[in-house]
PDB file of N, CA and C in Angstrom:
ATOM      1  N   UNK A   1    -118.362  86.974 -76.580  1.00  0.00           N
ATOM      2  CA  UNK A   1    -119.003  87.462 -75.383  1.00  0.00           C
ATOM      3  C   UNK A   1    -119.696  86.291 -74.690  1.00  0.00           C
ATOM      4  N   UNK A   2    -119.543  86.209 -73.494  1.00  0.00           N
ATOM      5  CA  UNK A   2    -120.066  85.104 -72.658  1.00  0.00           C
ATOM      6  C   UNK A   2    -121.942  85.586 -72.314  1.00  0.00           C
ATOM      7  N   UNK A   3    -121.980  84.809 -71.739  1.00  0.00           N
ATOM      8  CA  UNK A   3    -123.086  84.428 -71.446  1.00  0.00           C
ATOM      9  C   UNK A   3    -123.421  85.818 -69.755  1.00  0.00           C
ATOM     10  N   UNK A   4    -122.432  85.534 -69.412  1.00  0.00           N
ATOM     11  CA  UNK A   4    -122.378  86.443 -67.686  1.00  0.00           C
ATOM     12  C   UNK A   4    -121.715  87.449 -68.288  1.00  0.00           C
ATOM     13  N   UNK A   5    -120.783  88.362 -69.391  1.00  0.00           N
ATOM     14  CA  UNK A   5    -121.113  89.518 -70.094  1.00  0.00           C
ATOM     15  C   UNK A   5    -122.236  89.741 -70.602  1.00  0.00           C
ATOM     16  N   UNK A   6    -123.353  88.959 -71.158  1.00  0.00           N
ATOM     17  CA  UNK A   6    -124.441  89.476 -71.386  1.00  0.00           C
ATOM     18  C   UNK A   6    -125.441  89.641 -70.614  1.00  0.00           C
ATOM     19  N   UNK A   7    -125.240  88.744 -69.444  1.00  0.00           N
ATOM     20  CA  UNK A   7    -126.644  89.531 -68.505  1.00  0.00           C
ATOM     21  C   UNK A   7    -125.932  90.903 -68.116  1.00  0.00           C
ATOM     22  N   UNK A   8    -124.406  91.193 -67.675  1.00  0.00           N
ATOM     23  CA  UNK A   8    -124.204  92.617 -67.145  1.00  0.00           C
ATOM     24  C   UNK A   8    -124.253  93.133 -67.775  1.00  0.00           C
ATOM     25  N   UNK A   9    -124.623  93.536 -69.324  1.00  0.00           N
ATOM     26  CA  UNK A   9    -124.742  94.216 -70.055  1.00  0.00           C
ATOM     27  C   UNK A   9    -126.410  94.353 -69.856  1.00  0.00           C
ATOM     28  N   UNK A  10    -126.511  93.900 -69.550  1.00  0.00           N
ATOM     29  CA  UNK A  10    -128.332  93.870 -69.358  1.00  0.00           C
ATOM     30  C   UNK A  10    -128.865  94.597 -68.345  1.00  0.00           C
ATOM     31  N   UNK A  11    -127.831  94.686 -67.417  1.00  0.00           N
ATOM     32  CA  UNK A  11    -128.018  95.577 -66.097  1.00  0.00           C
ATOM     33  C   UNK A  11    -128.094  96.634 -65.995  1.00  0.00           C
ATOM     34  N   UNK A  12    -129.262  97.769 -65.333  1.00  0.00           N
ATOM     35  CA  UNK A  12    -128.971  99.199 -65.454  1.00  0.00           C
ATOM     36  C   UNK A  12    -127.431  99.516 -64.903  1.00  0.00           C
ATOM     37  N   UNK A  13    -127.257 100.943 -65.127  1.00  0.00           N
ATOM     38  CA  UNK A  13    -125.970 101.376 -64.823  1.00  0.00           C
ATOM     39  C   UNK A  13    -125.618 101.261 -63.076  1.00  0.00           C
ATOM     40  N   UNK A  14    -126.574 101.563 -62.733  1.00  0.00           N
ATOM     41  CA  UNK A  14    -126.926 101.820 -61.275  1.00  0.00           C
ATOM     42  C   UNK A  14    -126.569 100.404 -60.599  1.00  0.00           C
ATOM     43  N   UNK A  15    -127.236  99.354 -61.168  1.00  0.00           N
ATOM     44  CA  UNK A  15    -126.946  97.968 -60.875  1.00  0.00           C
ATOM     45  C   UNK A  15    -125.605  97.013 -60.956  1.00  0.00           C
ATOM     46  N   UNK A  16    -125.188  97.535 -62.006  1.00  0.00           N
ATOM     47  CA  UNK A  16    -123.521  97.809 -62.473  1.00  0.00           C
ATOM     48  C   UNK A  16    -122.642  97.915 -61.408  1.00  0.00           C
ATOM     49  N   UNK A  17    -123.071  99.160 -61.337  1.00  0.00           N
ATOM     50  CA  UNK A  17    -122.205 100.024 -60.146  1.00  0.00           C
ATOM     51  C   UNK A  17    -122.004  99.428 -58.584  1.00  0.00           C
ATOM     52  N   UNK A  18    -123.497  99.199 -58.345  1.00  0.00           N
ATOM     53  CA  UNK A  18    -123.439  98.091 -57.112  1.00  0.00           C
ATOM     54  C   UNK A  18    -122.567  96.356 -57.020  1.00  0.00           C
ATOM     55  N   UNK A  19    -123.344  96.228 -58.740  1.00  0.00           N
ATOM     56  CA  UNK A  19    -122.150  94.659 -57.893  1.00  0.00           C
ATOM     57  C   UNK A  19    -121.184  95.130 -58.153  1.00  0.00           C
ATOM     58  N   UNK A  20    -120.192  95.824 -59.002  1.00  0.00           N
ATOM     59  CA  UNK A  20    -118.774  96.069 -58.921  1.00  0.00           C
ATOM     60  C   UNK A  20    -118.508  96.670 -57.529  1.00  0.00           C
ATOM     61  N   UNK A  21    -118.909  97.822 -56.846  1.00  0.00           N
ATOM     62  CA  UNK A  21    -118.751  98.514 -55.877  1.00  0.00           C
ATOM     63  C   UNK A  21    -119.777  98.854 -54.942  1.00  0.00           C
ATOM     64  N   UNK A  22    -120.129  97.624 -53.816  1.00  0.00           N
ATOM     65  CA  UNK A  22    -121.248  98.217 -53.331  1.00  0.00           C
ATOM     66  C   UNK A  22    -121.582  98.651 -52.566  1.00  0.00           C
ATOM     67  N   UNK A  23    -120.362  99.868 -51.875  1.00  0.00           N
ATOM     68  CA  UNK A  23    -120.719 101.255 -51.088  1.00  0.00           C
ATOM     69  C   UNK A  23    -120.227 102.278 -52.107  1.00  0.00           C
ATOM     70  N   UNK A  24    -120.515 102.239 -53.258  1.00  0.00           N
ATOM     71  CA  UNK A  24    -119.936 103.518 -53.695  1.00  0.00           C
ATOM     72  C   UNK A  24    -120.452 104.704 -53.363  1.00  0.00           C
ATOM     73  N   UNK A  25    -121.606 105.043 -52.787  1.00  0.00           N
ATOM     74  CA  UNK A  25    -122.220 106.031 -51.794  1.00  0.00           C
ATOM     75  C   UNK A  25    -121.367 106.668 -51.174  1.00  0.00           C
ATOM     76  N   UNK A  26    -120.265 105.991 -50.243  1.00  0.00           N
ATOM     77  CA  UNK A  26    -119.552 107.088 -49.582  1.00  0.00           C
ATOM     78  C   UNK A  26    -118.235 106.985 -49.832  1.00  0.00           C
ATOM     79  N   UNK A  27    -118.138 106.712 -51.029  1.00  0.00           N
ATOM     80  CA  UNK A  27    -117.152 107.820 -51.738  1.00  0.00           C
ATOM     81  C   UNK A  27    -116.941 108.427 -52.578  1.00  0.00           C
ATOM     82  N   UNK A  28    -118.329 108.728 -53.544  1.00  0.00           N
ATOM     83  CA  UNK A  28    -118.691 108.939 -54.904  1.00  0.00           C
ATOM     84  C   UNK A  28    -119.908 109.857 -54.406  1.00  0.00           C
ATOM     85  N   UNK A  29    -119.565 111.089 -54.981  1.00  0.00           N
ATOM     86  CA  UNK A  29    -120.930 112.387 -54.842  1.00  0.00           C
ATOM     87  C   UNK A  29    -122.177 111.760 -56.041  1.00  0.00           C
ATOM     88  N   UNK A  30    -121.700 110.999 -56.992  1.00  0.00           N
ATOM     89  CA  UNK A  30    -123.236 110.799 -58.287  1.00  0.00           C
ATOM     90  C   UNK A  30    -122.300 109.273 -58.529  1.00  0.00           C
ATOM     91  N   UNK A  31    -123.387 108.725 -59.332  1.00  0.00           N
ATOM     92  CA  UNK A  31    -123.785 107.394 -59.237  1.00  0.00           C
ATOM     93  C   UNK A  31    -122.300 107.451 -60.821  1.00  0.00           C
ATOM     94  N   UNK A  32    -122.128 108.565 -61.631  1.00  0.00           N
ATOM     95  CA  UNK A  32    -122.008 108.795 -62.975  1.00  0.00           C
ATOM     96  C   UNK A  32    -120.639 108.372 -62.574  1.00  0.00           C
ATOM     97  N   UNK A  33    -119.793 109.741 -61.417  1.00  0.00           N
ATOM     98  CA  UNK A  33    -118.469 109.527 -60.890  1.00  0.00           C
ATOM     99  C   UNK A  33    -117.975 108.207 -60.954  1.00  0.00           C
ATOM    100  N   UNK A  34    -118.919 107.698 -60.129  1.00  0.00           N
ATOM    101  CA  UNK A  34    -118.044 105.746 -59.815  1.00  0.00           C
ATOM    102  C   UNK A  34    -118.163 104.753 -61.027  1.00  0.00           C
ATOM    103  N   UNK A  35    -119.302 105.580 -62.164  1.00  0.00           N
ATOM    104  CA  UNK A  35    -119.301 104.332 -63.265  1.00  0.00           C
ATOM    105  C   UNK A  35    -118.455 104.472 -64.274  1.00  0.00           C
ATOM    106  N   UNK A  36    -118.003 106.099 -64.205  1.00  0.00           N
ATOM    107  CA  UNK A  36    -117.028 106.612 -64.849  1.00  0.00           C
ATOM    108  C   UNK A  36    -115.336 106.240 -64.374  1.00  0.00           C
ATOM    109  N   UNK A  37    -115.180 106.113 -63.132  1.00  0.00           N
ATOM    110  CA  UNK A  37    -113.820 105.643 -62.492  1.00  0.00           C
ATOM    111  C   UNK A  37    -114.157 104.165 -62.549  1.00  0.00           C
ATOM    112  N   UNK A  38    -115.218 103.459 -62.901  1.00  0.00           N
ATOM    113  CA  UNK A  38    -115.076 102.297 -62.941  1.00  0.00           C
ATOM    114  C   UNK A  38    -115.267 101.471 -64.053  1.00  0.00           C
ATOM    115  N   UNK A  39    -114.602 102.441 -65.439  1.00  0.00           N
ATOM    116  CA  UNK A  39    -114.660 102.444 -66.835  1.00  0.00           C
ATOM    117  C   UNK A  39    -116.180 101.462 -67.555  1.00  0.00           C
ATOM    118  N   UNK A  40    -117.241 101.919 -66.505  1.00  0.00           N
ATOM    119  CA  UNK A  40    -118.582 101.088 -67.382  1.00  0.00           C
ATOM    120  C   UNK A  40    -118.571 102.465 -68.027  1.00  0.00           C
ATOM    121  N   UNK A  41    -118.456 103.908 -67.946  1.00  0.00           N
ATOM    122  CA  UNK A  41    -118.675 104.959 -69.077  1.00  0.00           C
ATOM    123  C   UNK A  41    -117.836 105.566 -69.855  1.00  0.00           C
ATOM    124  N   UNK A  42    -117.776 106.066 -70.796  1.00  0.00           N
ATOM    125  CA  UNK A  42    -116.593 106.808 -70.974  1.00  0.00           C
ATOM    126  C   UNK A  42    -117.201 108.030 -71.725  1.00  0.00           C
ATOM    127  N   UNK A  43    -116.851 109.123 -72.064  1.00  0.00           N
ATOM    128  CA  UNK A  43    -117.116 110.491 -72.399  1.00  0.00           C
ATOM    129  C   UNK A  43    -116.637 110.567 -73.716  1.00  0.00           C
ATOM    130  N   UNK A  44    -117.344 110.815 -74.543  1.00  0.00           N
ATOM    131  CA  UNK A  44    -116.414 110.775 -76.140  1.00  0.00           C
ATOM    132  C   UNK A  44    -116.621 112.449 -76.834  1.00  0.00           C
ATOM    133  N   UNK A  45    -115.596 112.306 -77.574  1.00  0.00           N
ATOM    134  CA  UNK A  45    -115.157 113.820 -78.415  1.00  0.00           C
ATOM    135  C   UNK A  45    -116.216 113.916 -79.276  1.00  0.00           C
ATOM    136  N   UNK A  46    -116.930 115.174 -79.501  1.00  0.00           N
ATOM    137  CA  UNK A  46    -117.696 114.372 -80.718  1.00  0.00           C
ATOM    138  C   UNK A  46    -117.275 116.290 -81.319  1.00  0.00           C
ATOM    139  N   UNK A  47    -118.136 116.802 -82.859  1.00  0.00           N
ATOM    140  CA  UNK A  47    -117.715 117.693 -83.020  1.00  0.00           C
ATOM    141  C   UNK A  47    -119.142 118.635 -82.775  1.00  0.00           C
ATOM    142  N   UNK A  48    -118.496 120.176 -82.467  1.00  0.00           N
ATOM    143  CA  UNK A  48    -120.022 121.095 -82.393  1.00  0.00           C
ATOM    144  C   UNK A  48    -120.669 120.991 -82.980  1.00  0.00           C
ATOM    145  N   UNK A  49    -120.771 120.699 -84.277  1.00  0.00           N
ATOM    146  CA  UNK A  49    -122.341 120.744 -85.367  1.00  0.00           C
ATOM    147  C   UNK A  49    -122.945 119.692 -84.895  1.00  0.00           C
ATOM    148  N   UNK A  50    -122.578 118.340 -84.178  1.00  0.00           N
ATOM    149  CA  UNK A  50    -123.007 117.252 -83.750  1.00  0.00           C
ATOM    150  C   UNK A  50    -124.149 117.471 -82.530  1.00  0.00           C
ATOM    151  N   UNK A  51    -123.650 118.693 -81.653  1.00  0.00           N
ATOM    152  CA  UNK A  51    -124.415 119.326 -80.002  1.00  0.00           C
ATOM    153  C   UNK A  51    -125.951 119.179 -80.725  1.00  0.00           C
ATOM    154  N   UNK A  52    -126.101 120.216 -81.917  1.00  0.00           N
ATOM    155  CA  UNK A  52    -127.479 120.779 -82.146  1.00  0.00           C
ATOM    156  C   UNK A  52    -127.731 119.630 -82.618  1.00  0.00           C
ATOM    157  N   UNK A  53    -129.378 119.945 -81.937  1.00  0.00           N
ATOM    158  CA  UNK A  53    -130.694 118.661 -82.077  1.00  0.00           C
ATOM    159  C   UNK A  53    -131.351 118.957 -83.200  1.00  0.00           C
ATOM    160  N   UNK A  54    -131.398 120.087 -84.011  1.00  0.00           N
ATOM    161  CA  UNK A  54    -131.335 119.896 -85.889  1.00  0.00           C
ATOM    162  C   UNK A  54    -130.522 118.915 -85.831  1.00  0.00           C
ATOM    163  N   UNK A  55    -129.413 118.873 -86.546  1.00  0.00           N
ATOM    164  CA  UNK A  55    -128.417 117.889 -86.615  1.00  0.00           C
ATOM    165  C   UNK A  55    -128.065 116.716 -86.298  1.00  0.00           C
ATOM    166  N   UNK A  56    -128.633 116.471 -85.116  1.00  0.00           N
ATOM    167  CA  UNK A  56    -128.948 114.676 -84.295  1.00  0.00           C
ATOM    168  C   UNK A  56    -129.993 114.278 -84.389  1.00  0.00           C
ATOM    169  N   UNK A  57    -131.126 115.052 -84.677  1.00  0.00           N
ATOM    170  CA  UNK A  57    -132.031 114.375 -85.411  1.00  0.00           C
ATOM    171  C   UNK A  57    -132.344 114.472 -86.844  1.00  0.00           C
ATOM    172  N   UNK A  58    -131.768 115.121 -87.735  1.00  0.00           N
ATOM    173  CA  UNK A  58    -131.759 114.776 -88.829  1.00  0.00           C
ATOM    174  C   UNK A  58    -131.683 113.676 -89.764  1.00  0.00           C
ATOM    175  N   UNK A  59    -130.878 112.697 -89.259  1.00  0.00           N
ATOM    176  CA  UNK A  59    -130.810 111.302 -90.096  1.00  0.00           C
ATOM    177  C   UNK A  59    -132.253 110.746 -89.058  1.00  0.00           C
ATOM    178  N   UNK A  60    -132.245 110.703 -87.907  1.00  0.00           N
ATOM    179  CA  UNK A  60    -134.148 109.787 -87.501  1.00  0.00           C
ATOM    180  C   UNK A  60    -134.844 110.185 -88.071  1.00  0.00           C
ATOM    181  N   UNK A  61    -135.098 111.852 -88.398  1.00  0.00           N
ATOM    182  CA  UNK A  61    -135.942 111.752 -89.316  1.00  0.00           C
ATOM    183  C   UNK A  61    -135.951 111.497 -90.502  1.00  0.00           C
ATOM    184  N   UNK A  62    -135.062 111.940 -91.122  1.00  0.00           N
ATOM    185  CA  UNK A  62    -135.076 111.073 -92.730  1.00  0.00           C
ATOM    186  C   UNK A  62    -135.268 109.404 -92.804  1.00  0.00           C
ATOM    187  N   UNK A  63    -134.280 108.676 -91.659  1.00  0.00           N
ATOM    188  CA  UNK A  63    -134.900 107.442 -91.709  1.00  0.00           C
ATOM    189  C   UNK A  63    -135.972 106.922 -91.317  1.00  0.00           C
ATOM    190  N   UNK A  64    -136.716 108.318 -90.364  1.00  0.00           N
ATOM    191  CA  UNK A  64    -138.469 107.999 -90.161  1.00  0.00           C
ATOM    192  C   UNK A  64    -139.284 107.646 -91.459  1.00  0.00           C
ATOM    193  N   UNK A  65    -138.857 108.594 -92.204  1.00  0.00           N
ATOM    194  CA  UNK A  65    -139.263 109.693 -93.710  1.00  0.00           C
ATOM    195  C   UNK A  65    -139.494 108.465 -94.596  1.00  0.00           C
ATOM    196  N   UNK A  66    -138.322 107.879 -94.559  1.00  0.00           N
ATOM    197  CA  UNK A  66    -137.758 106.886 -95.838  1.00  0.00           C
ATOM    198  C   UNK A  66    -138.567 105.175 -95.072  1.00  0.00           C
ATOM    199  N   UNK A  67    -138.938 105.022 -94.034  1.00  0.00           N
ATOM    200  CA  UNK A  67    -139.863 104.002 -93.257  1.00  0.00           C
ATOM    201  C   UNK A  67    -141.043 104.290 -94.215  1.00  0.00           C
ATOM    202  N   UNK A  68    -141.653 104.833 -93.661  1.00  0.00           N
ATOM    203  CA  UNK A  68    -142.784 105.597 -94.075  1.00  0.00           C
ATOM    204  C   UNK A  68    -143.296 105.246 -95.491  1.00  0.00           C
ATOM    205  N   UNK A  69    -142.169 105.478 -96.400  1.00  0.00           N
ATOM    206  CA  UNK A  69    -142.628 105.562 -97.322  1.00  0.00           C
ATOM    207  C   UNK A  69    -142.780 104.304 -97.711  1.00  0.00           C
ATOM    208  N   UNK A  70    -141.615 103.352 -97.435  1.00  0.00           N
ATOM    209  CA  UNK A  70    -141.236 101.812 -97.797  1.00  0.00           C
ATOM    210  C   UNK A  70    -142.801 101.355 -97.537  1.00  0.00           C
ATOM    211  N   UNK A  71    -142.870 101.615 -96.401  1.00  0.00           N
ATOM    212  CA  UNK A  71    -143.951 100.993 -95.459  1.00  0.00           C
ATOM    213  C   UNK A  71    -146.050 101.331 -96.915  1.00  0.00           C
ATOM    214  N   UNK A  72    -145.507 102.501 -96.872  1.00  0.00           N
ATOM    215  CA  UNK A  72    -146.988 102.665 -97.242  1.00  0.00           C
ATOM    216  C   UNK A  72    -146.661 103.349 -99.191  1.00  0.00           C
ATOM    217  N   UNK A  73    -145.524 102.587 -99.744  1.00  0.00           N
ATOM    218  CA  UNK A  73    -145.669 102.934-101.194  1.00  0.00           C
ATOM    219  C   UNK A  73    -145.543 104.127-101.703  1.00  0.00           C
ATOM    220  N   UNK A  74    -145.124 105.238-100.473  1.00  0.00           N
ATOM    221  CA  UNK A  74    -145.220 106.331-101.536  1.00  0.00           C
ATOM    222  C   UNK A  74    -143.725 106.323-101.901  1.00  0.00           C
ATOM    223  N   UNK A  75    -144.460 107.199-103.433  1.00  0.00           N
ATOM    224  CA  UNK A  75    -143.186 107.732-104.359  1.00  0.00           C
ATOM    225  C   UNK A  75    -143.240 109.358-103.894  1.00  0.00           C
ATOM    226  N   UNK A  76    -142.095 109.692-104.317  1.00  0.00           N
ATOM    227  CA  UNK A  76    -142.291 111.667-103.968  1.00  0.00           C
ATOM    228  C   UNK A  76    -142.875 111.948-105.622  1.00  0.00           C
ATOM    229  N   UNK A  77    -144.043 112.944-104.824  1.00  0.00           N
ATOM    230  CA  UNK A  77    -144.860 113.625-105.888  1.00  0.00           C
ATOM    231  C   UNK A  77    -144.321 114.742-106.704  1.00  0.00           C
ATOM    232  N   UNK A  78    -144.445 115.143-108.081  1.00  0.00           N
ATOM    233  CA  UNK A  78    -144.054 116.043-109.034  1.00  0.00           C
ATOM    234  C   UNK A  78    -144.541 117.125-108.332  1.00  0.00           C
ATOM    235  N   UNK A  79    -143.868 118.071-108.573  1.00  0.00           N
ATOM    236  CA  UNK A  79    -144.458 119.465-108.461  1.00  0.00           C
ATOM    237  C   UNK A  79    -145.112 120.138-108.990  1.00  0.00           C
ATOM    238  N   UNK A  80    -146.210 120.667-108.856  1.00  0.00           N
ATOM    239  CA  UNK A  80    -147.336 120.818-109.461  1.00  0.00           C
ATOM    240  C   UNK A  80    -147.171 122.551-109.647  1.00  0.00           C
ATOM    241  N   UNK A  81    -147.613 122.745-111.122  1.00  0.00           N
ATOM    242  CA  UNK A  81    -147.422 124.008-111.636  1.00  0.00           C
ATOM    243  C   UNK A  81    -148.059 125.023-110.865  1.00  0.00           C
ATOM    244  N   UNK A  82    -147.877 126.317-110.563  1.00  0.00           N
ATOM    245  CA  UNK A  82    -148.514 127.129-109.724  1.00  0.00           C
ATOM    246  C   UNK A  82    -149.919 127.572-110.291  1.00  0.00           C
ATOM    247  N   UNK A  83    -150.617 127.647-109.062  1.00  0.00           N
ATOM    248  CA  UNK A  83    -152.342 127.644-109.868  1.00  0.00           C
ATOM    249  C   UNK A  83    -152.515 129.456-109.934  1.00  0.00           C
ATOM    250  N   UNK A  84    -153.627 130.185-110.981  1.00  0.00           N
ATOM    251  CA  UNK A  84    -153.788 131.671-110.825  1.00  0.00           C
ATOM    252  C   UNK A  84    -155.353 131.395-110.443  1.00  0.00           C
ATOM    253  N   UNK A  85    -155.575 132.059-109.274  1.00  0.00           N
ATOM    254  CA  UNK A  85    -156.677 132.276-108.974  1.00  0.00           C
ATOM    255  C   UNK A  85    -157.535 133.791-109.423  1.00  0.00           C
ATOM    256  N   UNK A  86    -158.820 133.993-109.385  1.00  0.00           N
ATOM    257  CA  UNK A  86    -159.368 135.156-109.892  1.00  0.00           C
ATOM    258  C   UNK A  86    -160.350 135.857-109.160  1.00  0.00           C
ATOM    259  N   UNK A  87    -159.668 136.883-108.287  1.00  0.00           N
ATOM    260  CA  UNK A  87    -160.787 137.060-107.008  1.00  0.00           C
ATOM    261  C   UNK A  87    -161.118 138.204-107.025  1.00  0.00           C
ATOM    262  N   UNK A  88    -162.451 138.805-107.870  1.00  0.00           N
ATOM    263  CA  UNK A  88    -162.425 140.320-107.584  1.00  0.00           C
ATOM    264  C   UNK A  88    -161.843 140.946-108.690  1.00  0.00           C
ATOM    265  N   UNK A  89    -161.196 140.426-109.898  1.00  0.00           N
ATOM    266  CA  UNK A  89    -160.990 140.887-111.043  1.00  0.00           C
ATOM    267  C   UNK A  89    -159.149 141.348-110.360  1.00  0.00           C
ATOM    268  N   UNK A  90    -158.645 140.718-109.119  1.00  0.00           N
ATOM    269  CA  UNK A  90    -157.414 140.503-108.954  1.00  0.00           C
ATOM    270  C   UNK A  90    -157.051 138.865-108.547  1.00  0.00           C
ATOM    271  N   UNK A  91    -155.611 138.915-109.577  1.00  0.00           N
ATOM    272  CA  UNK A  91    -154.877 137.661-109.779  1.00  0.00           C
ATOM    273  C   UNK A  91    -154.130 137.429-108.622  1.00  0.00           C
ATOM    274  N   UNK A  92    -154.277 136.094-108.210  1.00  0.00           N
ATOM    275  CA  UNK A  92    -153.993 135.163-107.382  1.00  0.00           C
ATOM    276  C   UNK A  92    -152.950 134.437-107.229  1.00  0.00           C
ATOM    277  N   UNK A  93    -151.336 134.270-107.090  1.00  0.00           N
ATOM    278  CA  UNK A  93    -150.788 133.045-107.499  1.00  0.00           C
ATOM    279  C   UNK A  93    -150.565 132.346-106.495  1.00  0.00           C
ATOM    280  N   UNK A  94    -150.771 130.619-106.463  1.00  0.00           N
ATOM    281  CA  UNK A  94    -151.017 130.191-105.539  1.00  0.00           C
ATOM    282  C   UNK A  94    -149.402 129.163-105.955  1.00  0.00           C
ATOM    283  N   UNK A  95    -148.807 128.778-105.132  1.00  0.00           N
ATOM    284  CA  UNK A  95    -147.750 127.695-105.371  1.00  0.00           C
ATOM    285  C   UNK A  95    -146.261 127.926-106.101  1.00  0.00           C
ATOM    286  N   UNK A  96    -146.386 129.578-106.287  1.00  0.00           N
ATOM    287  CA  UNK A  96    -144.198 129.957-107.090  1.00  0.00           C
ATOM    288  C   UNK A  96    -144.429 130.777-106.188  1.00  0.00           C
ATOM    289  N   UNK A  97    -143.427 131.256-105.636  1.00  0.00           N
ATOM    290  CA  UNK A  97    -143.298 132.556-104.917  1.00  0.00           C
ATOM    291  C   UNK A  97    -142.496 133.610-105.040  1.00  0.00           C
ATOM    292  N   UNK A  98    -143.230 134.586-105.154  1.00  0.00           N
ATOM    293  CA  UNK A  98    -143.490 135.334-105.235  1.00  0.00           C
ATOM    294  C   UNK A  98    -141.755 136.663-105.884  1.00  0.00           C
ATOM    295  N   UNK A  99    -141.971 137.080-107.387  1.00  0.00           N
ATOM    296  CA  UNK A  99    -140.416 137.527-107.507  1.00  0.00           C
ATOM    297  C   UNK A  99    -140.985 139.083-106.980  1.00  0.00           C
ATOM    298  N   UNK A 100    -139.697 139.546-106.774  1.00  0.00           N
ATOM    299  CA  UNK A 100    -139.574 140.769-106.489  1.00  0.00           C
ATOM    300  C   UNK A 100    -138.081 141.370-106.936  1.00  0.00           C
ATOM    301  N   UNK A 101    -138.664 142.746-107.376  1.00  0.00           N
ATOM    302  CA  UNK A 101    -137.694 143.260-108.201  1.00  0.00           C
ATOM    303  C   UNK A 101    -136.621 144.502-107.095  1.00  0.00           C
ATOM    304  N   UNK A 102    -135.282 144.470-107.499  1.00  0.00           N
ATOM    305  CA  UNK A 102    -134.553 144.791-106.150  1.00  0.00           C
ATOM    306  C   UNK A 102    -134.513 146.363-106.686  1.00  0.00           C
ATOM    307  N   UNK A 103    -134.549 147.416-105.677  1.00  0.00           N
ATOM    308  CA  UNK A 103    -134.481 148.678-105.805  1.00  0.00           C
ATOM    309  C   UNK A 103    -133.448 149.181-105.644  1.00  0.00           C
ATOM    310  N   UNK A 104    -132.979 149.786-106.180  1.00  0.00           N
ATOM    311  CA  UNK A 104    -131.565 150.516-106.537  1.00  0.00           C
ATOM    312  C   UNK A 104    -131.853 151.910-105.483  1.00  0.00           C
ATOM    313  N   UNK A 105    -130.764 152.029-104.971  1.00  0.00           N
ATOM    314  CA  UNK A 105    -130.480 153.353-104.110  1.00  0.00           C
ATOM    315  C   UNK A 105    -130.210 154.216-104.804  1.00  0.00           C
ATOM    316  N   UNK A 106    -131.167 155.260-103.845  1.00  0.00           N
ATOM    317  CA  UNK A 106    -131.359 156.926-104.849  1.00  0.00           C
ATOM    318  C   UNK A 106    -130.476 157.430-104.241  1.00  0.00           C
TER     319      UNK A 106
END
């Protein structure tokens, strides 16, 4: 890569667009049209689970997650046994949750 590929790479899109074409105004309805016919963009396939922003941000945050930790030493903490509290002569459980037993149809 040269030296004059890297300043136009440096250039907003908009700026792009002008020195390659600089009336594209009247013949281009959006700035996107002419950068797109003037292969600075191109549109890529990607797949649906990719759309949702769960999913696109999932690895930033884990690699936020995993910064974080590098950064300030932590290890991930053990899980700590569930505590019974005693309030009123009724039991408390604080930290398993909670079983429940499934009812059979009468």
């Amino acid at each position: 890569m040269t030296l004059l590929d890297e300043s136009f790479q440096r250039l907003s899109l908009r700026e792009q667009v002008e020195l390659l074409l600089p009336a594209w105004q009247s013949w281009y309805p959006s700035l996107f049209d002419a950068a797109a016919d003037l292969g600075l963009i191109r549109a890529r396939v990607c797949s649906p689970s990719s759309l949702m922003l769960s999913n696109r941000h999932a690895s930033v945050q884990s690699e936020a997650l995993q910064a974080f930790r590098e950064q300030w030493s932590v290890e991930d903490e053990p899980e700590l046994p569930p505590v019974t509290l005693r309030v009123n002569n009724k039991a408390l459980r604080i930290g398993a949750p909670k079983k429940t037993k499934k009812r059979r149809g009468v």
